[in-house]
N, C-alpha and C. Protein backbone atom coordinates (compact mmCIF):
# COMPACT_ATOMS: atom_id res chain seq x y z
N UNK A 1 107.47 -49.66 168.96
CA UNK A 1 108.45 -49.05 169.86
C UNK A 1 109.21 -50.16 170.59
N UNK A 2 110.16 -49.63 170.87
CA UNK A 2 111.35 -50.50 171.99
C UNK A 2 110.73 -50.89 173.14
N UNK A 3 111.60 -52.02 173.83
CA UNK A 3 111.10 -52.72 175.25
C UNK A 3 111.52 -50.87 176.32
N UNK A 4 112.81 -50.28 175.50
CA UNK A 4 113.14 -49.49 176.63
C UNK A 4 112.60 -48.23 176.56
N UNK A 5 111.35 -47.77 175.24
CA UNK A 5 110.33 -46.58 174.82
C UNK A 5 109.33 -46.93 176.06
N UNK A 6 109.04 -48.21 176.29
CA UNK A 6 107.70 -48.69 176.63
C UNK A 6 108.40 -48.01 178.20
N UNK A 7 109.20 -48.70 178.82
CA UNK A 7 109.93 -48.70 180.17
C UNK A 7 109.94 -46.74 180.39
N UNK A 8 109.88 -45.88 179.45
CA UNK A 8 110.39 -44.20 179.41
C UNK A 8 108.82 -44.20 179.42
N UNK A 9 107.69 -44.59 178.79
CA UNK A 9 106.19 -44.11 178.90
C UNK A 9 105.96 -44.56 180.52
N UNK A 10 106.29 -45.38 180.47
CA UNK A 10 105.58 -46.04 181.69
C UNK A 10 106.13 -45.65 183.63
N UNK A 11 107.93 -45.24 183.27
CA UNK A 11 108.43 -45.13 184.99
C UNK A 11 107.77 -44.01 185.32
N UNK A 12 107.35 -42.88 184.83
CA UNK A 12 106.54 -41.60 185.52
C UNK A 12 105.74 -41.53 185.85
N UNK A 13 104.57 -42.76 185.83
CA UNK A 13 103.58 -43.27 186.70
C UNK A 13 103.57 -44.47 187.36
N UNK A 14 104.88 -45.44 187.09
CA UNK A 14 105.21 -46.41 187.94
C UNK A 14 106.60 -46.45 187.84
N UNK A 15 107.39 -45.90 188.70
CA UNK A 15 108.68 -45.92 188.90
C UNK A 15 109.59 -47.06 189.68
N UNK A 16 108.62 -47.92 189.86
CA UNK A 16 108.94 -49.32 189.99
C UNK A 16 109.58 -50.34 189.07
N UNK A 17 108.59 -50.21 187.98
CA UNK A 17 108.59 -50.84 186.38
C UNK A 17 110.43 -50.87 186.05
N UNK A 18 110.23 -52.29 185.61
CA UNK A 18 111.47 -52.31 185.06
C UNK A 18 111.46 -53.18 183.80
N UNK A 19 112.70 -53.39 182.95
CA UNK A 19 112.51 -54.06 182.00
C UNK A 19 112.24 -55.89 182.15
N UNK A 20 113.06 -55.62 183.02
CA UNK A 20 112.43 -57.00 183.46
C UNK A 20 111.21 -57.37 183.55
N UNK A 21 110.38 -56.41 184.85
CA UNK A 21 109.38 -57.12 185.10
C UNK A 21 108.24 -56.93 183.77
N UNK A 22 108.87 -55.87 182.61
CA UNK A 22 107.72 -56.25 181.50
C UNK A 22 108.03 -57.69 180.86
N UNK A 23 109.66 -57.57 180.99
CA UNK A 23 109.96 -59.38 180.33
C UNK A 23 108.95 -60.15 181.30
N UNK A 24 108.90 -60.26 182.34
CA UNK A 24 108.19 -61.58 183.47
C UNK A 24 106.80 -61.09 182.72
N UNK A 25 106.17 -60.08 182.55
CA UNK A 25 104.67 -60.34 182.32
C UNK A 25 104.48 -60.33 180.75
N UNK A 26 105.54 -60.33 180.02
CA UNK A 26 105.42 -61.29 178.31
C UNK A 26 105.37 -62.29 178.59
N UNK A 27 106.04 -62.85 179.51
CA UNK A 27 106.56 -64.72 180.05
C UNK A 27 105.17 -64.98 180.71
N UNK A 28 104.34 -64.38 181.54
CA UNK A 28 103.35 -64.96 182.07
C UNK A 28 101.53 -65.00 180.84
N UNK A 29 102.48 -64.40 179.57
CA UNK A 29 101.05 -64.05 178.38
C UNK A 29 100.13 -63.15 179.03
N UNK A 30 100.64 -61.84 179.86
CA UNK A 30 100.04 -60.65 180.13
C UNK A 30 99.43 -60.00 178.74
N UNK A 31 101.09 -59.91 178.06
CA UNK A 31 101.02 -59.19 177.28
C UNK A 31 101.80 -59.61 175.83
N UNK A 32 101.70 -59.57 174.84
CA UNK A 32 102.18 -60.41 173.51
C UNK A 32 102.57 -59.39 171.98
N UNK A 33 103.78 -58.88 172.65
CA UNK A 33 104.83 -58.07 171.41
C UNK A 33 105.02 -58.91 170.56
N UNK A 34 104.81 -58.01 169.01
CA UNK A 34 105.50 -59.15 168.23
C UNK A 34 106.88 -59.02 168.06
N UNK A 35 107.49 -59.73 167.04
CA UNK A 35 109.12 -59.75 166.93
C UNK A 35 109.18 -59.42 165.54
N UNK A 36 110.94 -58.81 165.51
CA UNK A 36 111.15 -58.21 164.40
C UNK A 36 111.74 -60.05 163.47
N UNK A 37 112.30 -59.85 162.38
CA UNK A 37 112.53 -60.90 162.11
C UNK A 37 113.99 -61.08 162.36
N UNK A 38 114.84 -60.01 162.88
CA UNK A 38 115.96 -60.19 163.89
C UNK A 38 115.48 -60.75 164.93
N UNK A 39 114.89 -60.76 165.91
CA UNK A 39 114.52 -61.31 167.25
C UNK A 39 114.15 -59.96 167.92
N UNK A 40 113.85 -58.83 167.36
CA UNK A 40 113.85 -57.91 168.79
C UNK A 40 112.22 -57.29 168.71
N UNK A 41 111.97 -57.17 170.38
CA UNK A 41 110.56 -56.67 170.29
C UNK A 41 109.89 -55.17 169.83
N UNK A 42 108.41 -55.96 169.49
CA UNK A 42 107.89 -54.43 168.72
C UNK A 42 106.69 -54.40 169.40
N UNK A 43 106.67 -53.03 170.28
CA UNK A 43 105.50 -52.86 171.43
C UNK A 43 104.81 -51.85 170.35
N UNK A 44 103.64 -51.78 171.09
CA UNK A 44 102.39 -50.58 170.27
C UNK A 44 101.76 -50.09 171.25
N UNK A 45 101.44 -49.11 171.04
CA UNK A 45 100.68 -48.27 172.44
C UNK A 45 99.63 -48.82 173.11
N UNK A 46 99.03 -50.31 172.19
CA UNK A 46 98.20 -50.88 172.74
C UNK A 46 98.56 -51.59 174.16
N UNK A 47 100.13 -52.45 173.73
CA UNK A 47 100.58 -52.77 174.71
C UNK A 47 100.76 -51.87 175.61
N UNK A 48 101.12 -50.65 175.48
CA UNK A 48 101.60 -49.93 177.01
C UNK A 48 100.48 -49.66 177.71
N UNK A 49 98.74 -49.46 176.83
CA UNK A 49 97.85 -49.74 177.91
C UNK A 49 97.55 -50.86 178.83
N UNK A 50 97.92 -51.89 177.75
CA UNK A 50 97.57 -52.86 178.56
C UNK A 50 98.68 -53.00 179.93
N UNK A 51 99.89 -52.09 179.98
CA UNK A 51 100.57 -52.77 180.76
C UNK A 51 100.35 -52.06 182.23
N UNK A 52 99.55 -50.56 181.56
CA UNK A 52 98.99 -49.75 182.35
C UNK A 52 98.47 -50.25 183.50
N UNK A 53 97.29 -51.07 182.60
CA UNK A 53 96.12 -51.77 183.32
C UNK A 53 96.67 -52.84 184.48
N UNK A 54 97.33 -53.36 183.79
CA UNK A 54 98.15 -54.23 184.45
C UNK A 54 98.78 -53.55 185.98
N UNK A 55 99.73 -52.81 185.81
CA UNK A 55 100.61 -52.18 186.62
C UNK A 55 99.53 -51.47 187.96
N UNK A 56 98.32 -51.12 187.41
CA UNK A 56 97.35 -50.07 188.19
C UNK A 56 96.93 -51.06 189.56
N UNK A 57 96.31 -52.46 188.56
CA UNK A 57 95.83 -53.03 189.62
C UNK A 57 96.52 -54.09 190.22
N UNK A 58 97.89 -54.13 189.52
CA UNK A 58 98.77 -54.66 191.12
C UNK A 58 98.88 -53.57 191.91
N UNK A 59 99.45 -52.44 192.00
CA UNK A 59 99.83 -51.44 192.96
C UNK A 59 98.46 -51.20 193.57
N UNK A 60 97.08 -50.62 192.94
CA UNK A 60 96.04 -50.35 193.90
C UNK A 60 95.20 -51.10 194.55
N UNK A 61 95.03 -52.34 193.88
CA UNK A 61 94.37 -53.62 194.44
C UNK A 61 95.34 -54.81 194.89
N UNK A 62 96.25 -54.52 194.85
CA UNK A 62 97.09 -55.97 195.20
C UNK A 62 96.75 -57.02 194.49
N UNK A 63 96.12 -57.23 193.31
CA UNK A 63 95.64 -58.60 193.72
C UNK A 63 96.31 -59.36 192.27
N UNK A 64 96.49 -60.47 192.36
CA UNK A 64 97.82 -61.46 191.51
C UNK A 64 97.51 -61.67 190.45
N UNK A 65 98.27 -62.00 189.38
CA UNK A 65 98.26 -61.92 188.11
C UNK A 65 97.56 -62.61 187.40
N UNK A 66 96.91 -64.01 188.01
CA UNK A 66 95.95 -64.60 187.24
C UNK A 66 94.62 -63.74 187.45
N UNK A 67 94.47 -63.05 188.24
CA UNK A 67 92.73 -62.35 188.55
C UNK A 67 93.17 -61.59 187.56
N UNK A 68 94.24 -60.31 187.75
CA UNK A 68 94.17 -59.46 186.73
C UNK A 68 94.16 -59.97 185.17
N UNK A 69 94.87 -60.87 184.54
CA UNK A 69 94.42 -61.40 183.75
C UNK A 69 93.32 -61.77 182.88
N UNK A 70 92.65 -62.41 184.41
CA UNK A 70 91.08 -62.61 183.61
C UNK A 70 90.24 -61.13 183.90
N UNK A 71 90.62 -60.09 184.68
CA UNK A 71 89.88 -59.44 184.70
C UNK A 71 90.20 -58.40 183.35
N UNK A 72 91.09 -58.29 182.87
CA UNK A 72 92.24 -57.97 181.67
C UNK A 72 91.24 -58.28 180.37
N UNK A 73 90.78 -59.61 180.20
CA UNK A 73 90.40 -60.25 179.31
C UNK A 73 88.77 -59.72 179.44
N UNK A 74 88.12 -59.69 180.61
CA UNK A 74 86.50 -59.18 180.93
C UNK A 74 86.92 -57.78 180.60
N UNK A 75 87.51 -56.74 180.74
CA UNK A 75 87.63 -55.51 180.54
C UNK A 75 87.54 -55.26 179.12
N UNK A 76 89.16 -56.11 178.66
CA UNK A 76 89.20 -54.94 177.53
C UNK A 76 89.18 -56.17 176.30
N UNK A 77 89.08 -57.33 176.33
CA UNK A 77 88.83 -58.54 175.42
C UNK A 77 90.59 -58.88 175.51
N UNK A 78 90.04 -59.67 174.67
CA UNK A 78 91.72 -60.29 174.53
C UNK A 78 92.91 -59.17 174.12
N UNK A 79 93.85 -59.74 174.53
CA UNK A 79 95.30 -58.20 174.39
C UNK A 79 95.24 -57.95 173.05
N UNK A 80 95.17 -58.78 172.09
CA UNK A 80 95.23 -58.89 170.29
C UNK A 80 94.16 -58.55 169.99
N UNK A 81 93.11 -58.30 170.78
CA UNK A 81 91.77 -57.92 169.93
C UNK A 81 91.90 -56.17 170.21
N UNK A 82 92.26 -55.76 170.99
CA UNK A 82 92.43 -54.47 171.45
C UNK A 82 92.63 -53.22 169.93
N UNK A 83 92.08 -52.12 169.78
CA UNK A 83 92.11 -51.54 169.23
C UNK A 83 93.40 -50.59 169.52
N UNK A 84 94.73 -50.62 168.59
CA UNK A 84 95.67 -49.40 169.20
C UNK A 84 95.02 -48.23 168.88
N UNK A 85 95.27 -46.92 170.65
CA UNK A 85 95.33 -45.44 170.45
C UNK A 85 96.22 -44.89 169.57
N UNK A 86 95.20 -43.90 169.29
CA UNK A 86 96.02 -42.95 167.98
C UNK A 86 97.37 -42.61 168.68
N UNK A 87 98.51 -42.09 168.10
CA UNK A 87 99.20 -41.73 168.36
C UNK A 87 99.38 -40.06 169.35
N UNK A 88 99.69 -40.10 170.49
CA UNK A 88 99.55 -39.11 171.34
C UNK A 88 99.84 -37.76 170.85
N UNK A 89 98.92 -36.66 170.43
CA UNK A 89 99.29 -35.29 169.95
C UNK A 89 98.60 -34.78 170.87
N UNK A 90 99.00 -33.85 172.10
CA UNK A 90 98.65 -32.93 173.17
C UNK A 90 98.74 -31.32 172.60
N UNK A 91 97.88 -30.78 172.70
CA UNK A 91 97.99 -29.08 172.88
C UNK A 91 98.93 -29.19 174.33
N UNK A 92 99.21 -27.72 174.41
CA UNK A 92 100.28 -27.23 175.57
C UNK A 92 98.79 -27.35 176.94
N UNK A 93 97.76 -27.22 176.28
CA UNK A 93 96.66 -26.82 177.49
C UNK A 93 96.32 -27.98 177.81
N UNK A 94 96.31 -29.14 176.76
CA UNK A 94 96.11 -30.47 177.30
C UNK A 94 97.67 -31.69 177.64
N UNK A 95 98.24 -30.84 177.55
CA UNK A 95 99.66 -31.88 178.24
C UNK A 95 99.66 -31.17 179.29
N UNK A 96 99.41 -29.81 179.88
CA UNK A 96 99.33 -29.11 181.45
C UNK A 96 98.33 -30.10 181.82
N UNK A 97 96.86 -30.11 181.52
CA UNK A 97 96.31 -30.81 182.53
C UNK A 97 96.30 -32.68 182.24
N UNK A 98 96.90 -32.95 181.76
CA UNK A 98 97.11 -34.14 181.38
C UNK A 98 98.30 -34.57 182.49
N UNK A 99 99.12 -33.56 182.33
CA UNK A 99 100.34 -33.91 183.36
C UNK A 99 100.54 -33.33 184.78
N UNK A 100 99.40 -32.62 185.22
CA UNK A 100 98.96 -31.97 185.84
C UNK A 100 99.96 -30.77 186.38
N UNK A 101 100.47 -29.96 185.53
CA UNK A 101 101.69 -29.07 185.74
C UNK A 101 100.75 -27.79 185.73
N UNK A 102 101.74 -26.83 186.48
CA UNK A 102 101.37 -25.18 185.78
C UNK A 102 101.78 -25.26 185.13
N UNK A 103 101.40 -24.01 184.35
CA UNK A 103 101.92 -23.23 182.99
C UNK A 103 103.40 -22.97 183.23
N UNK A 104 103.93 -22.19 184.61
CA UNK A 104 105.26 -22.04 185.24
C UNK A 104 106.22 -23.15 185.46
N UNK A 105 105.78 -24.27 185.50
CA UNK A 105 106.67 -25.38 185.68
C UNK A 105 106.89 -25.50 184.20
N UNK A 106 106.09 -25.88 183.35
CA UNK A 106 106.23 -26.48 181.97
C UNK A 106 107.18 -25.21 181.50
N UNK A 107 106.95 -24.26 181.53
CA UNK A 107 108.06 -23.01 181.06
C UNK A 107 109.52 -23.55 181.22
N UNK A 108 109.53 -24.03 182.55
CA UNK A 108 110.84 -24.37 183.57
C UNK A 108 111.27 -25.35 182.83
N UNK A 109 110.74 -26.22 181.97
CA UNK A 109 111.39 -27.68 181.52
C UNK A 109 111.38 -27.19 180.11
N UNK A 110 110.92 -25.74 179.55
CA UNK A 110 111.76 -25.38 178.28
C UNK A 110 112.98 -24.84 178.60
N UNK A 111 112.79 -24.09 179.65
CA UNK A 111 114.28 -23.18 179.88
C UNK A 111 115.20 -24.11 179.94
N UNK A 112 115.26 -25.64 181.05
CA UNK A 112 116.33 -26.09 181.10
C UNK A 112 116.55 -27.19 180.04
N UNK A 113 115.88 -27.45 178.96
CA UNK A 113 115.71 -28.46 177.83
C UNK A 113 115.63 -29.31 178.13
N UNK A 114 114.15 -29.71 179.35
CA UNK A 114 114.13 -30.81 178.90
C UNK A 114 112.71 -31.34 178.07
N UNK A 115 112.13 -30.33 177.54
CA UNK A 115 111.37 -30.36 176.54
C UNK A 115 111.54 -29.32 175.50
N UNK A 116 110.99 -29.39 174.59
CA UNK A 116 111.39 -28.65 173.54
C UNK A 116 110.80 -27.24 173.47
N UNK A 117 111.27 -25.88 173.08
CA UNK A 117 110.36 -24.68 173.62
C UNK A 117 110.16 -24.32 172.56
N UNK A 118 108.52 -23.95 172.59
CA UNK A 118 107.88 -23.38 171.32
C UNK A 118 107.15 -24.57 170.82
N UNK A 119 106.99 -25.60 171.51
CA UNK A 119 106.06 -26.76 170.38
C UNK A 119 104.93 -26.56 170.70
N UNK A 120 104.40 -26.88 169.48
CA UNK A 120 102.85 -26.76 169.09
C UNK A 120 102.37 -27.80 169.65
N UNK A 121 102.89 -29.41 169.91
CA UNK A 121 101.96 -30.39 170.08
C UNK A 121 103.05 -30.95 170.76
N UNK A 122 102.51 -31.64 171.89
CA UNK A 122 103.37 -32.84 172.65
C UNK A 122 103.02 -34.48 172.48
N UNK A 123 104.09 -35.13 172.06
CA UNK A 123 103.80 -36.70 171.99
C UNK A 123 103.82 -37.21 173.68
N UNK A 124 103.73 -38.77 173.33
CA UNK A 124 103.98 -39.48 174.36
C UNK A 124 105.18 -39.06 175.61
N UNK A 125 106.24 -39.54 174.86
CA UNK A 125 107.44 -39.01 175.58
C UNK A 125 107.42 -37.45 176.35
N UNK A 126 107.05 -36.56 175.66
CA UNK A 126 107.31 -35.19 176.25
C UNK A 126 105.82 -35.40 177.51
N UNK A 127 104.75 -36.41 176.88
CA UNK A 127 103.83 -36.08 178.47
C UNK A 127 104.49 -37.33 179.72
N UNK A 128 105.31 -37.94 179.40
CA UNK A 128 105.94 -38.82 180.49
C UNK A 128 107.41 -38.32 181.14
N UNK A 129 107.72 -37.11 180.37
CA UNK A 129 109.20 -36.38 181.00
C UNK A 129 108.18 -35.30 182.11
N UNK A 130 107.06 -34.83 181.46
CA UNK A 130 106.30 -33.70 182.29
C UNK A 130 105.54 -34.13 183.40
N UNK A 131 104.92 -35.64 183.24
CA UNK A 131 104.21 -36.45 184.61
C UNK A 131 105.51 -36.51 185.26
N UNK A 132 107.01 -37.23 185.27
CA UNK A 132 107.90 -37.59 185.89
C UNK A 132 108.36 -36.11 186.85
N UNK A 133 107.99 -35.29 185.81
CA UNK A 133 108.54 -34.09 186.72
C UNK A 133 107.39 -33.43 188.03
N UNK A 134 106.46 -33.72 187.20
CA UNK A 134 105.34 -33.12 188.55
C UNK A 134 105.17 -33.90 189.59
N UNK A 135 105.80 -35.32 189.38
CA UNK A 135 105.81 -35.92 190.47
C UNK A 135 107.18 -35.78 191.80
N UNK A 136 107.64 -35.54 190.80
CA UNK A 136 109.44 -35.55 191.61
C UNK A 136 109.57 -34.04 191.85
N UNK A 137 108.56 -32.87 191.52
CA UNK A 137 108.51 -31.97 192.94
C UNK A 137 108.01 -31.88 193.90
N UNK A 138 106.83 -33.14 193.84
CA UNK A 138 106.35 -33.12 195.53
C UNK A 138 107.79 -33.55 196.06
N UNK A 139 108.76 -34.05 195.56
CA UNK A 139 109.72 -34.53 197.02
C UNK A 139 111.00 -33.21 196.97
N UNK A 140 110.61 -31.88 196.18
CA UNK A 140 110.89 -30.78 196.19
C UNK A 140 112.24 -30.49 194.86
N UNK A 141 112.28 -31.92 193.97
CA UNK A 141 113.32 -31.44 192.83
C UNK A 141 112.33 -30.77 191.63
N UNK A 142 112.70 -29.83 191.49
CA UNK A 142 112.18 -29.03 189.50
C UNK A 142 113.40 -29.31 189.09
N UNK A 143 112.71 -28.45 187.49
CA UNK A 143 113.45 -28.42 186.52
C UNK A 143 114.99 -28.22 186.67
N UNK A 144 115.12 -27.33 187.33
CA UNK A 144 116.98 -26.96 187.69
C UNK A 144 117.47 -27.81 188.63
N UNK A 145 117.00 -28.55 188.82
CA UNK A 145 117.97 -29.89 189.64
C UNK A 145 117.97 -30.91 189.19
N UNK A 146 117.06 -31.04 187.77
CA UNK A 146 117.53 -32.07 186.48
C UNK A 146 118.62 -31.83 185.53
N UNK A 147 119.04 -31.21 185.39
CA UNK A 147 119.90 -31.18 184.75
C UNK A 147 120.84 -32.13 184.85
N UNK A 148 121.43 -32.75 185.39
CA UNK A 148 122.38 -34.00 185.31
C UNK A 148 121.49 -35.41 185.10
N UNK A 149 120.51 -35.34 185.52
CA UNK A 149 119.40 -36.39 184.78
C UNK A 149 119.55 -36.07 183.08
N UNK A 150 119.41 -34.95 182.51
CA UNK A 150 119.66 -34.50 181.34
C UNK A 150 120.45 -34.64 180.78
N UNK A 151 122.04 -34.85 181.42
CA UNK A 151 123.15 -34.61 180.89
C UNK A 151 123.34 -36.06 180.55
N UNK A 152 123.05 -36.91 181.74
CA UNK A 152 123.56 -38.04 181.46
C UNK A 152 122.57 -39.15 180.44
N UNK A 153 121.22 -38.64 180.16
CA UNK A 153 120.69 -39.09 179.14
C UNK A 153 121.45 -38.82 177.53
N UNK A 154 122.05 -37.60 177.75
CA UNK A 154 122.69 -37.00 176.20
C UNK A 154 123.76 -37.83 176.45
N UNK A 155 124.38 -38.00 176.84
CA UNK A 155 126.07 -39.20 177.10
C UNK A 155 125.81 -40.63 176.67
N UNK A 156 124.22 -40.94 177.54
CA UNK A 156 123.94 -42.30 176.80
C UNK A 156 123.44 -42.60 175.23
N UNK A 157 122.49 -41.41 175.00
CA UNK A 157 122.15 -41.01 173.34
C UNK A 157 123.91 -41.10 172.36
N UNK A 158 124.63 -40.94 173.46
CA UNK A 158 126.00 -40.39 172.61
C UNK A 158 126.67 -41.73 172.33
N UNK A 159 126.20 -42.75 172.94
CA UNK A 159 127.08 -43.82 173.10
C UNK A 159 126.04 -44.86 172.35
N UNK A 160 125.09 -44.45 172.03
CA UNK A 160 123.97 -45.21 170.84
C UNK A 160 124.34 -44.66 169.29
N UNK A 161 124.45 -43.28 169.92
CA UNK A 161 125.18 -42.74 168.15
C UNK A 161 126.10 -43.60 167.71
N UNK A 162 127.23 -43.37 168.78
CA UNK A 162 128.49 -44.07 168.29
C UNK A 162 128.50 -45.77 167.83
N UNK A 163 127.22 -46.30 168.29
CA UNK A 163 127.32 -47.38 168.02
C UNK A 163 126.80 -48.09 167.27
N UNK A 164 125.70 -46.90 166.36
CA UNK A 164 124.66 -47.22 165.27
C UNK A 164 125.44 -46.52 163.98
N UNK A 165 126.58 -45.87 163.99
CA UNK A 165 127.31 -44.70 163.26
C UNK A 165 128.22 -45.80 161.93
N UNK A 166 128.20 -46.96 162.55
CA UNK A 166 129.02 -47.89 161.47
C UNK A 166 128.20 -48.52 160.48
N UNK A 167 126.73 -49.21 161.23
CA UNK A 167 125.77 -49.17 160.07
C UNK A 167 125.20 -48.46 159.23
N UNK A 168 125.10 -46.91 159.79
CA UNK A 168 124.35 -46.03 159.03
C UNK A 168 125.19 -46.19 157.48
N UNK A 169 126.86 -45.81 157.92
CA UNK A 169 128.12 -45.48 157.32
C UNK A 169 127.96 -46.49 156.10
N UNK A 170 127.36 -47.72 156.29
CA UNK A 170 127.38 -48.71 155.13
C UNK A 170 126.82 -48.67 154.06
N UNK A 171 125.83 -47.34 154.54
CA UNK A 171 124.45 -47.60 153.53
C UNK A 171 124.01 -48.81 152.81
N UNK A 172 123.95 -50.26 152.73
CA UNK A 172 123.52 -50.69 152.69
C UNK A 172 121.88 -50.81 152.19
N UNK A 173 121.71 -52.00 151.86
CA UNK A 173 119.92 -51.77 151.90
C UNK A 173 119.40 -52.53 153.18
N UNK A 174 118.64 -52.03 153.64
CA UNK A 174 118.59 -52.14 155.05
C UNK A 174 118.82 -51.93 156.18
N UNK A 175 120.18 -51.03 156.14
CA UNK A 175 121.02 -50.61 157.10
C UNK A 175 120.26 -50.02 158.07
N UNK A 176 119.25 -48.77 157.63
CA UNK A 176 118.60 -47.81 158.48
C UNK A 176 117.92 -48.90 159.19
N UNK A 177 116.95 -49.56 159.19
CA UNK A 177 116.42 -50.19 159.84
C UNK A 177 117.04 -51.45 160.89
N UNK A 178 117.75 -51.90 160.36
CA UNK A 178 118.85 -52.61 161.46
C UNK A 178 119.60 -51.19 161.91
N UNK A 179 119.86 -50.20 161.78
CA UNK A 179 120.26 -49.13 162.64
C UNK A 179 119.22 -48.66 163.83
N UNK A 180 117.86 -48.61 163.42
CA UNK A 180 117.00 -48.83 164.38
C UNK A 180 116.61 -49.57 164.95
N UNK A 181 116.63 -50.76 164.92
CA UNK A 181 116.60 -51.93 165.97
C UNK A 181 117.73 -52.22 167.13
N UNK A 182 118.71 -51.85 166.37
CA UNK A 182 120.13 -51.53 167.16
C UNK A 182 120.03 -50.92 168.46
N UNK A 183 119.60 -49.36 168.04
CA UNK A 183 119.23 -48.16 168.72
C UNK A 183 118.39 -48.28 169.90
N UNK A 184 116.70 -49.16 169.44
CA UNK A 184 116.16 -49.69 170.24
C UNK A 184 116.34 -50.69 171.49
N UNK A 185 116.80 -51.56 170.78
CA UNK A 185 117.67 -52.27 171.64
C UNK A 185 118.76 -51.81 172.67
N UNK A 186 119.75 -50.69 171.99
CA UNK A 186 120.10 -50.92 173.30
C UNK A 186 120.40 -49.37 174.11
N UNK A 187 119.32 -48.47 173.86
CA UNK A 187 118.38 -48.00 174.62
C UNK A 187 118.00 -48.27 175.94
N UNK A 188 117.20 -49.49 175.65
CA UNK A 188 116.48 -50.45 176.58
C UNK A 188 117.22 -51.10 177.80
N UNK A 189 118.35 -51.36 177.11
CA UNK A 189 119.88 -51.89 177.83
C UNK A 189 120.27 -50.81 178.31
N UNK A 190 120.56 -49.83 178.36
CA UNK A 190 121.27 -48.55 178.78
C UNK A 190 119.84 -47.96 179.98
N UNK A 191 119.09 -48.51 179.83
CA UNK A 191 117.53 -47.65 180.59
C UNK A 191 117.51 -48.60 181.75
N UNK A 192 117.87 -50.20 181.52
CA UNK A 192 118.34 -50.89 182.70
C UNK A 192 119.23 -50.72 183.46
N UNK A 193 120.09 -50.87 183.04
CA UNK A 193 121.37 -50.68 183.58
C UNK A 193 121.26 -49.04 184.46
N UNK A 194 121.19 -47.95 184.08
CA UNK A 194 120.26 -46.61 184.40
C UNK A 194 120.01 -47.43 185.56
N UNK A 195 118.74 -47.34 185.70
CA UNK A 195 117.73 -47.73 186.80
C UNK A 195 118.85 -48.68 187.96
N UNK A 196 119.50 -49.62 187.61
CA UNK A 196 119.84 -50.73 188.75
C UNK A 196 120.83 -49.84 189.33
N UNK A 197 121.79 -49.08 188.69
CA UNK A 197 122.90 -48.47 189.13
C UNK A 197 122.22 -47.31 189.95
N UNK A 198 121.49 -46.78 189.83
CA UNK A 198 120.60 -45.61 190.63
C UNK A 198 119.59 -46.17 191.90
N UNK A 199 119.26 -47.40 191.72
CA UNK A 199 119.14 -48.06 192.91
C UNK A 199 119.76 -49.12 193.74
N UNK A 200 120.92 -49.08 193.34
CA UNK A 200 122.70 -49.92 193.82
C UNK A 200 122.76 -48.77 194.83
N UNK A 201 123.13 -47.26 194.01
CA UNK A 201 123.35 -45.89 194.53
C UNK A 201 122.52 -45.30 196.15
N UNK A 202 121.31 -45.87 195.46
CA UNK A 202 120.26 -44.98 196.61
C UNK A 202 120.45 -46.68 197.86
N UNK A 203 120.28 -47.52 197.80
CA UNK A 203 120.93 -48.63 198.57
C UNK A 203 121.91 -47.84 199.60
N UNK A 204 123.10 -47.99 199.19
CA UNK A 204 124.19 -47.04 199.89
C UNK A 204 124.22 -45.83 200.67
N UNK A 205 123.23 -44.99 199.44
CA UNK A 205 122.97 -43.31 200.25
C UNK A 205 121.87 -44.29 201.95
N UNK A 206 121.50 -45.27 202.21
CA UNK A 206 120.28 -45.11 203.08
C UNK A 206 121.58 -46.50 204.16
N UNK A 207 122.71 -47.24 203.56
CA UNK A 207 123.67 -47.69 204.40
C UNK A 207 123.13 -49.35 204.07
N UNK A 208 122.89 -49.49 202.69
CA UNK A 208 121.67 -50.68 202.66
C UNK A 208 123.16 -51.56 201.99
């Protein structure tokens, strides 16, 4: 997965996280993506635990990156020795208590699309749109006051189409896959940019 898949698993339990600071903790050998043979990174769910781990015990313990590190390494062995999790398949009964929603909220995020209605199984992504949401109604927004969160994710999807639409067009051998690295890439770029402009925004709303 992309630097900016990893950044979509990860802001709904740390909405801090940015692409950056996963770049600073590749740079400090937290954590060790490999590369495509274009140059672009390839995360695995192993990494997003580890970045988990990472992320948990700066925010709940405070304590600095060389302890977590070695405590990183006493936990779970080295980052490369780590076994990757299967790929995330949730029942509806285990993405509710996984994401800790009612049954009535999760309804609410089929009605307004921002999950899919009628699925049998939820991946990663659909349990990090459903944590993001159960968190952002304690400060009293649901489903119907996402919608422009929604809209403007489809505008940015729209502007990845348009820009992966010339390679596809080549067919080529190879194309699809440099169409997906593309995509990935700049995703990731569009998920930054996202984030800084929304806290440029909230800066202003507070007179900062």
């Amino acid at each position: 997965m992309s630097i900016g898949e990893v950044l979509a698993l990860l802001q709904g339990e740390f909405p801090d996280v940015t692409i950056s600071k996963i770049r600073f903790l590749e740079g400090e050998g937290l954590i060790e993506p490999e590369r495509s043979p274009s140059g672009y990174r390839k995360f695995t769910h192993m990494h997003v635990e580890q970045l988990r781990f990472i992320l948990t015990e700066q925010r709940d313990h405070y304590l600095p990156l060389r302890v977590i590190k070695d405590k990183m390494t006493e936990a779970l062995g080295r980052p490369r020795a780590l076994q990757e999790p299967h790929e995330v398949r949730l029942s509806r009964a285990e993405l509710l208590e996984a994401a800790g929603l009612e049954e009535e909220t999760l309804s609410e995020l089929e009605d307004y699309g921002l999950l899919p209605s009628g699925a049998r199984r939820y991946d990663a992504e659909a349990l990090a749109v459903a944590r993001s949401v159960g968190a952002l109604a304690k400060f009293g927004l649901h489903a119907r006051h996402l919608r422009a969160v929604k809209a403007a994710a489809e505008r940015e999807c729209g502007l990845v189409e348009q820009t992966v639409a010339p390679i596809l067009k080549r067919r080529a051998p190879g194309a699809i896959g440099e169409a997906d690295e593309v995509a990935r890439e700049l995703s990731g770029l569009l998920l930054e940019l996202h984030a800084s402009l929304v806290r440029t925004g909230v800066r202003n709303v507070l007179g900062g």
